[in-house]
Protein backbone atom coordinates (compact mmCIF):
# COMPACT_ATOMS: atom_id res chain seq x y z
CA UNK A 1 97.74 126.00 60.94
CA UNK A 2 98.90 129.02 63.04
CA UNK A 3 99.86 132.21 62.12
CA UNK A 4 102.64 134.05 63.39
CA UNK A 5 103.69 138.08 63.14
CA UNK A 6 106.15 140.02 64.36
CA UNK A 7 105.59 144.09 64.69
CA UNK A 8 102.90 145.33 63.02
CA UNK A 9 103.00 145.68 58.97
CA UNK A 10 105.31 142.98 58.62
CA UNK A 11 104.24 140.04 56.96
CA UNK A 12 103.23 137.16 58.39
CA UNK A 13 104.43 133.25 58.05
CA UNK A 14 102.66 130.11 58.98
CA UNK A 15 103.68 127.44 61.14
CA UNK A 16 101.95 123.69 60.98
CA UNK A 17 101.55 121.94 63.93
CA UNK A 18 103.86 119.12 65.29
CA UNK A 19 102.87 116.11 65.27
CA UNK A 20 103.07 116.18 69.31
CA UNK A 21 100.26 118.67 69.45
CA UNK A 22 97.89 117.43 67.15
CA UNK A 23 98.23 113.96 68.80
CA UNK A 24 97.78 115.56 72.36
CA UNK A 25 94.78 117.52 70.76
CA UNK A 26 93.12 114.15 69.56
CA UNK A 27 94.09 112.81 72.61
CA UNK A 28 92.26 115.56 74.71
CA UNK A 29 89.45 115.18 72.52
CA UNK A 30 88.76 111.24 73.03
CA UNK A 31 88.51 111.55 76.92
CA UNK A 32 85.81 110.75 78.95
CA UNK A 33 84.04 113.30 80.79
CA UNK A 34 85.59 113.82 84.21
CA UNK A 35 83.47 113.05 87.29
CA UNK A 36 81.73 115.98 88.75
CA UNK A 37 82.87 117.96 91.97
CA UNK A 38 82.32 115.59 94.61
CA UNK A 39 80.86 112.40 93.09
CA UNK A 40 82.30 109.13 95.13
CA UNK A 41 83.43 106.85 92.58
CA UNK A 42 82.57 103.03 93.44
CA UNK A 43 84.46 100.03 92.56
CA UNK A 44 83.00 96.98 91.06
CA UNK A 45 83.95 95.35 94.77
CA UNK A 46 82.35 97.64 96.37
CA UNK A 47 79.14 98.25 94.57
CA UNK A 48 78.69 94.26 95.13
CA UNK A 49 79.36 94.19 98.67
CA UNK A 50 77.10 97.05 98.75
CA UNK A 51 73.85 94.85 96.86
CA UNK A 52 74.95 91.64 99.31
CA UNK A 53 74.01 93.38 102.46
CA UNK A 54 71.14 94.91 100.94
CA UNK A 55 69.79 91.78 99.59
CA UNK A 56 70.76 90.26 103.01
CA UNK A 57 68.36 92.31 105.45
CA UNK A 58 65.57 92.50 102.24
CA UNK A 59 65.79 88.85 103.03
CA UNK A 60 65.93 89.05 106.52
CA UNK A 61 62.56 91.46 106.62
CA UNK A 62 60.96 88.48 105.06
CA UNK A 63 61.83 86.14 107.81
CA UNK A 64 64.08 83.95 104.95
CA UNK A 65 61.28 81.86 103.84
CA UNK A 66 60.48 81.06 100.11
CA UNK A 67 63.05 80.73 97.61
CA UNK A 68 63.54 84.41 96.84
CA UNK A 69 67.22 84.77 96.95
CA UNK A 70 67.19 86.36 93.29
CA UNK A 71 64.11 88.54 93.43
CA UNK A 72 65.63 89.95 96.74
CA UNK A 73 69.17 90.90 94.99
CA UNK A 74 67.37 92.27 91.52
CA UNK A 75 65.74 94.72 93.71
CA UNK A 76 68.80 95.39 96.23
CA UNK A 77 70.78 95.86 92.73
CA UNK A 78 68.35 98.36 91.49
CA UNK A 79 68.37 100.24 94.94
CA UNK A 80 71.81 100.62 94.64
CA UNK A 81 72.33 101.38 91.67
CA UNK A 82 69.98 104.00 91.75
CA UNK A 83 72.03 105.43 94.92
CA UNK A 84 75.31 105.57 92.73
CA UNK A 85 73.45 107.06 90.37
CA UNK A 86 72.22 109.76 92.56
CA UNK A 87 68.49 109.16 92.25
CA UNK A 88 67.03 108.11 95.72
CA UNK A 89 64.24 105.61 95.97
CA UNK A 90 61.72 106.37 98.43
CA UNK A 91 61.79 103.14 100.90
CA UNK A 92 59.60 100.09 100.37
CA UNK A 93 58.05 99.71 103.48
């Protein structure tokens, strides 16, 4: 509740809330943390496209021999993902 006054020495009355405001308080309360200044958000399109090529020329160092098809996009997907998240991997050479 919120209290009102006019001048000074007068008393004072209370005032609830609408029912507007407390729902946009609740509201405001229950949203997700905004992105910080700058961060690039990536799409679920994207971020695949992004593992594909990676995955792609991992497999393409190894001269595409052996069945590793999988092993080569766990590890692109974990490079990238580690991108998005802003934590750079030192290259596998």
């Amino acid at each position: 509740m919120a209290q009102t006054s006019g001048k000074a020495g007068t008393s004072s009355r209370t005032t609830k809330a609408t029912p507007a405001q407390t729902t946009r308080r609740r509201a405001s309360a229950n949203r997700a943390p905004t992105r910080r200044a700058g961060a690039s958000a990536i799409g679920a399109d994207q971020r695949h496209a992004m593992i594909a090529e990676t995955a792609f020329y991992y497999a393409e160092q190894r001269g595409f021999q052996g069945d590793m098809a999988m092993d080569d996009w766990l590890r692109a997907e974990a490079k990238i993902d580690a991108r998005i998240a802003g934590k750079r991997k030192p290259a596998v050479r």
